[in-house]
Protein backbone atom coordinates (compact mmCIF):
# COMPACT_ATOMS: atom_id res chain seq x y z
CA UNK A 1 87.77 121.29 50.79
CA UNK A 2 87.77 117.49 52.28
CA UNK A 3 88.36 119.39 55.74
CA UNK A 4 85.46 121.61 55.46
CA UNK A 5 83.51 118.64 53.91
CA UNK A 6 84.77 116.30 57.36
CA UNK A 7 83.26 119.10 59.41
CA UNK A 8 80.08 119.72 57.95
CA UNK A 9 79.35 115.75 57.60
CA UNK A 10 80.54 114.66 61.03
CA UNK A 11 78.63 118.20 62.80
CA UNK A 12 82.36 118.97 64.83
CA UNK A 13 81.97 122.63 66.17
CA UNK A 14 85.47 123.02 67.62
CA UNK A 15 88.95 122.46 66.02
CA UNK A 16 91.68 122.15 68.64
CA UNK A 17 94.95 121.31 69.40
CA UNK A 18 96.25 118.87 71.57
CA UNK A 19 97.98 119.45 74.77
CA UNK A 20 100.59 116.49 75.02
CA UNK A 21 101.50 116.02 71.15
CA UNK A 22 100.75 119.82 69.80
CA UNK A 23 98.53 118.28 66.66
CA UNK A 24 95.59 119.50 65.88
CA UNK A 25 92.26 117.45 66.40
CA UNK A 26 88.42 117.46 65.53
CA UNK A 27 85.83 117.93 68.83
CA UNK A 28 82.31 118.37 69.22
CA UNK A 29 83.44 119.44 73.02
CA UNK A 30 84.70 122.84 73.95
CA UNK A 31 86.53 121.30 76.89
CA UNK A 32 88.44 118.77 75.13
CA UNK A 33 92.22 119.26 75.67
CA UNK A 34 93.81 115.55 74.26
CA UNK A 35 93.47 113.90 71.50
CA UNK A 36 93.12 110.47 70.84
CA UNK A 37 96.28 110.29 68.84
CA UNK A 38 99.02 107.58 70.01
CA UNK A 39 101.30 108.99 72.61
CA UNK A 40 103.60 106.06 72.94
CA UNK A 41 103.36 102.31 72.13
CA UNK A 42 100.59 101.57 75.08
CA UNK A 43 98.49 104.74 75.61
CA UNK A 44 97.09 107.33 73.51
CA UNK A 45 97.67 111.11 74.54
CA UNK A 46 94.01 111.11 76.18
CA UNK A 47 95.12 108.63 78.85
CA UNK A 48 98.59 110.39 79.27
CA UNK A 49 97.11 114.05 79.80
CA UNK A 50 94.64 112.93 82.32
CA UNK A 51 96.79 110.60 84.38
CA UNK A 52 99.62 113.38 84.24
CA UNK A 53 97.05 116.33 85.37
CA UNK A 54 95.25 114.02 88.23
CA UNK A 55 98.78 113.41 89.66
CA UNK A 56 100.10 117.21 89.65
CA UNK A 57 96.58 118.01 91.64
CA UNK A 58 97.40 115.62 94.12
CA UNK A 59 101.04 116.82 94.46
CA UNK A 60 99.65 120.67 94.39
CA UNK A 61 97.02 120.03 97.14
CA UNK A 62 97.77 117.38 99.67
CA UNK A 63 93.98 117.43 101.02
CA UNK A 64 92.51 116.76 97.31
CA UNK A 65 95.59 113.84 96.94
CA UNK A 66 94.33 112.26 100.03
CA UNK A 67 90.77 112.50 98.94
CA UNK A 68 91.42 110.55 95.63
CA UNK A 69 93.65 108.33 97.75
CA UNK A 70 90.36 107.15 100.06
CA UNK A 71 87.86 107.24 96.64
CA UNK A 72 90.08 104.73 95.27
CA UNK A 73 90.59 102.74 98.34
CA UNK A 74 87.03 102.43 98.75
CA UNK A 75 85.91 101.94 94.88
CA UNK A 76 88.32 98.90 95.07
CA UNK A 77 87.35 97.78 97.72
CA UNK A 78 83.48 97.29 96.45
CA UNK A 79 84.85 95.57 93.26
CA UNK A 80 86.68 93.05 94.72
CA UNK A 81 84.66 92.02 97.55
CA UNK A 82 80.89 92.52 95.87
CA UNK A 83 79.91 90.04 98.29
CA UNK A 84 80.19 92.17 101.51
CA UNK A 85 77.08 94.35 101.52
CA UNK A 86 78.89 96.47 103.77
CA UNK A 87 81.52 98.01 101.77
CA UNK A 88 78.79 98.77 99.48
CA UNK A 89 76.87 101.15 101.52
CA UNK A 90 79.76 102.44 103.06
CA UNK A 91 81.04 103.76 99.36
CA UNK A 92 77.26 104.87 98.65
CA UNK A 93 77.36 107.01 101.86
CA UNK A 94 80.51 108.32 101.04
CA UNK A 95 80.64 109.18 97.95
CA UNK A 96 78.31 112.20 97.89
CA UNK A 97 79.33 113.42 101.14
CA UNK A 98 82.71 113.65 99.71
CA UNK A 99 82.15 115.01 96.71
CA UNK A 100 80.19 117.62 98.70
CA UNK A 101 83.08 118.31 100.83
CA UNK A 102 85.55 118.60 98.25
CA UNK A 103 83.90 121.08 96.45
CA UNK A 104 82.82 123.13 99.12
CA UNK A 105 87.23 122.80 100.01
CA UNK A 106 87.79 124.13 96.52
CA UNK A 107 85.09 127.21 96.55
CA UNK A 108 87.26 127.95 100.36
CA UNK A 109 84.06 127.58 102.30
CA UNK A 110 85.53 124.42 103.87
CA UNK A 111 89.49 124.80 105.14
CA UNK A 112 91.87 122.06 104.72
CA UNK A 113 92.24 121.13 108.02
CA UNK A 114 88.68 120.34 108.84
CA UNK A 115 88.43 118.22 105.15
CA UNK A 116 91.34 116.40 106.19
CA UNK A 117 90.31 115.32 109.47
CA UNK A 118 86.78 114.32 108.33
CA UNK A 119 88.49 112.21 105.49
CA UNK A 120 90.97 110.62 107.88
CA UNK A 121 87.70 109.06 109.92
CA UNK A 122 86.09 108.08 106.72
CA UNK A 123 89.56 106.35 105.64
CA UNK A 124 88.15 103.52 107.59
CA UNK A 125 86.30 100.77 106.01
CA UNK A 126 84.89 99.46 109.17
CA UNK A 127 82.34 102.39 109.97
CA UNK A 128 78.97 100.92 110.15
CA UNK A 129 77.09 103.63 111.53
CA UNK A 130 75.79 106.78 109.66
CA UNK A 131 78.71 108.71 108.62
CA UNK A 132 79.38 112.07 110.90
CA UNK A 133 78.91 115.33 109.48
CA UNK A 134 82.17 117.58 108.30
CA UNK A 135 80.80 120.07 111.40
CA UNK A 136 81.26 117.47 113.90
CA UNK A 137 85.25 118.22 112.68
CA UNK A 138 85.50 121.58 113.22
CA UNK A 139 87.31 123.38 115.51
């Protein structure tokens, strides 16, 4: 009865169970898969699930690790320097052109190859130019 009453009062639509500990959990989200339950001493099973599945994509697909590898080379690279106006728009550029890119890698309309060479001449932080196209990369 206190379960059903938890539900009704707190509108959760989905009752699932959690992919790291095996408990089940309350969600208003479908998509959920971790809890927020403690996994260890330091991070709850949320944290642990996602850091676990980001680094078994990158092992899977190379192309996708290197992608992640260049977002967070660039993202850091914004924070620590928000002086230089430069790294800025470079990361604003690149961003959606990426993201672009990567999914259109994922659907197979883009091969591997091509995404990898157009992400090894974004890699650098010193393009001030308009970033080239992924067609300028194909063979």
């Amino acid at each position: 009865m206190i379960i059903l009453y938890h539900i009704v009062l707190n509108d959760i639509d989905y009752i699932k169970k959690c992919q790291v500990c095996g408990k089940y959990f309350f969600s208003d989200k479908n998509i959920t898969l971790y809890c927020n339950g403690k996994y260890s001493e330091d991070i709850t099973c949320k944290e642990y699930g996602i850091k676990t599945s980001q680094k078994r994509k990158e092992n899977e697909e190379p192309v996708y690790g290197k992608y992640r590898q260049i977002y967070a080379k660039k993202a850091m690279a914004v924070k620590r320097h928000p002086d230089i106006p430069e790294y800025k728009e470079n990361y604003k550029n690149w961003k959606p052109l990426a993201l672009k890119y990567l999914q259109e890698y994922k659907s197979g309309t883009l091969d591997a190859k091509t995404f990898e060479k157009w992400l090894k001449y974004t890699s650098d932080e010193k393009i001030k130019s308009k970033l080239k196209t992924i067609d300028e990369f194909k063979d």
